[in-house]
C-alpha atoms as a PDB file:
ATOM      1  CA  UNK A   1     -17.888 144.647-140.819  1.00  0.00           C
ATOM      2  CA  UNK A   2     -14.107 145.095-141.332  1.00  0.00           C
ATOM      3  CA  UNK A   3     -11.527 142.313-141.581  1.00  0.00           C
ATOM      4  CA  UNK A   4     -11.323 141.796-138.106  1.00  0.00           C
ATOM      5  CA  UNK A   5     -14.923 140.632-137.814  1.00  0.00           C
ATOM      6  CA  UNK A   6     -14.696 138.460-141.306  1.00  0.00           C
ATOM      7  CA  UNK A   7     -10.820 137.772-141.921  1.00  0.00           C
ATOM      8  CA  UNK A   8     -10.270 136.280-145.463  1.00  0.00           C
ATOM      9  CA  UNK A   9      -8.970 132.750-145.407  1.00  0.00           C
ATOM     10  CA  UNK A  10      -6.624 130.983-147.747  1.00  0.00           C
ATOM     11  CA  UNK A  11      -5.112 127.279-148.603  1.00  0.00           C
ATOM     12  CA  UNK A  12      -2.341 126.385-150.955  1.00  0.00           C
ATOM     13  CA  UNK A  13      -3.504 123.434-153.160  1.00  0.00           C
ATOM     14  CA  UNK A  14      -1.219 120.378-154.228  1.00  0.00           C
ATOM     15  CA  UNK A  15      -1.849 121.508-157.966  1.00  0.00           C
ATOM     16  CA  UNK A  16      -0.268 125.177-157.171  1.00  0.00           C
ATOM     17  CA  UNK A  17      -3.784 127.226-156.956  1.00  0.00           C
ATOM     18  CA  UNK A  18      -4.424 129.571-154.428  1.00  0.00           C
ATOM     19  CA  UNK A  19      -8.237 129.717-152.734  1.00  0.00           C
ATOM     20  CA  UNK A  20      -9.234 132.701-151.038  1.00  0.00           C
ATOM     21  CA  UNK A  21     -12.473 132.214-148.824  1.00  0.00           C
ATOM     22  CA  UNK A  22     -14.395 134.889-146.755  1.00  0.00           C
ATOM     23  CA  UNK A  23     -17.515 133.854-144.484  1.00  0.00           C
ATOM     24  CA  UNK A  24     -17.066 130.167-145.409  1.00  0.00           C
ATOM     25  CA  UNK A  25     -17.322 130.637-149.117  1.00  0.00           C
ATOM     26  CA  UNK A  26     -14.613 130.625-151.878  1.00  0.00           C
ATOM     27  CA  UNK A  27     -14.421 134.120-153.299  1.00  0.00           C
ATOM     28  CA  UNK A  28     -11.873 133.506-155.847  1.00  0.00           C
ATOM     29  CA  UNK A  29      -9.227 130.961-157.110  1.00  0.00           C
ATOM     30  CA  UNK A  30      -5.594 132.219-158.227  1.00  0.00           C
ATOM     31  CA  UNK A  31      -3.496 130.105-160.897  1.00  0.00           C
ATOM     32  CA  UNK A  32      -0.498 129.974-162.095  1.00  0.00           C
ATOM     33  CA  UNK A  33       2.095 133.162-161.940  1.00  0.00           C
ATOM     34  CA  UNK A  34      -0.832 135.102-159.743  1.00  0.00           C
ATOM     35  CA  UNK A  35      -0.818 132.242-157.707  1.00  0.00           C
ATOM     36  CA  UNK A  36       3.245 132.137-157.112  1.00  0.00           C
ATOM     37  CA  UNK A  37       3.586 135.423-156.551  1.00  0.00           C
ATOM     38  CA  UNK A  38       1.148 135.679-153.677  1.00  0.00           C
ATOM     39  CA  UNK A  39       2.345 132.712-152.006  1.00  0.00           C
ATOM     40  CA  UNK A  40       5.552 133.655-152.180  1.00  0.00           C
ATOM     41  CA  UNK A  41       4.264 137.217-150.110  1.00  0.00           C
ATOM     42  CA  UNK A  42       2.109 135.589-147.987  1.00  0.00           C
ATOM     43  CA  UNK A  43       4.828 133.705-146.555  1.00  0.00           C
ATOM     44  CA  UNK A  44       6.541 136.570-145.299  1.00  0.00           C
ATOM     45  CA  UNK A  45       3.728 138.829-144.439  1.00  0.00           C
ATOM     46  CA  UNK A  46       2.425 139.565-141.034  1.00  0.00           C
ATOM     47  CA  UNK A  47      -1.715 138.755-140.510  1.00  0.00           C
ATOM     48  CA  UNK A  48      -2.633 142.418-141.132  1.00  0.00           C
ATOM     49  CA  UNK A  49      -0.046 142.147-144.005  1.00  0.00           C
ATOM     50  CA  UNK A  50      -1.855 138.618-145.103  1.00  0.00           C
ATOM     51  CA  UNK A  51      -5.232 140.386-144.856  1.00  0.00           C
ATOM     52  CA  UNK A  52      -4.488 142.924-147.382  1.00  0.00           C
ATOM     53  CA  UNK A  53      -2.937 140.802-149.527  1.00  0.00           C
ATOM     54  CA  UNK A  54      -5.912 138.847-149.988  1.00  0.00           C
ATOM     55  CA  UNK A  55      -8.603 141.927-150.068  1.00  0.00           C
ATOM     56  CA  UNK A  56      -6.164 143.060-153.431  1.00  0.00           C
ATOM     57  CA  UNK A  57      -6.399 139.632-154.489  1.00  0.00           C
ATOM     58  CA  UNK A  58     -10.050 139.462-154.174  1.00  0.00           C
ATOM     59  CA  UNK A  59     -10.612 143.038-155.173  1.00  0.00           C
ATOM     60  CA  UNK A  60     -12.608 143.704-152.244  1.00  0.00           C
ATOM     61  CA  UNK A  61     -10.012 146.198-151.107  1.00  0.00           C
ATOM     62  CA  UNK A  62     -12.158 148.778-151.962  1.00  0.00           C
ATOM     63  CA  UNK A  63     -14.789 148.294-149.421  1.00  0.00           C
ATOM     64  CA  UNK A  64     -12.354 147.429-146.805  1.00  0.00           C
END
């Protein structure tokens, strides 16, 4: 099961966090600078681009 079968998901909150979701489920929750910094590449990545992004931000890049 790759990231075509089980993209990661992701919302910007009001309060500046980033949530990163897989399968329905929150997988982890990035604050502060973390959080800024990956906005500020997801914004200009493509979706393949946006998936790795958020398999480094997980840490599930390994398995991917």
């Amino acid at each position: 099961m790759g990231l075509e079968d089980d993209p990661f998901e992701w919302r910007a909150t009001k309060n500046g966090q980033v949530m990163v979701a897989r399968g329905g489920r929150t997988v982890t929750v990035l604050r502060g600078k973390a959080a800024a910094a990956l906005l500020g590449k997801l914004t200009v990545a493509d979706d393949e681009g946006v998936q790795q992004l958020l398999a480094r931000a997980t840490g599930h890049y390994r398995h991917v």
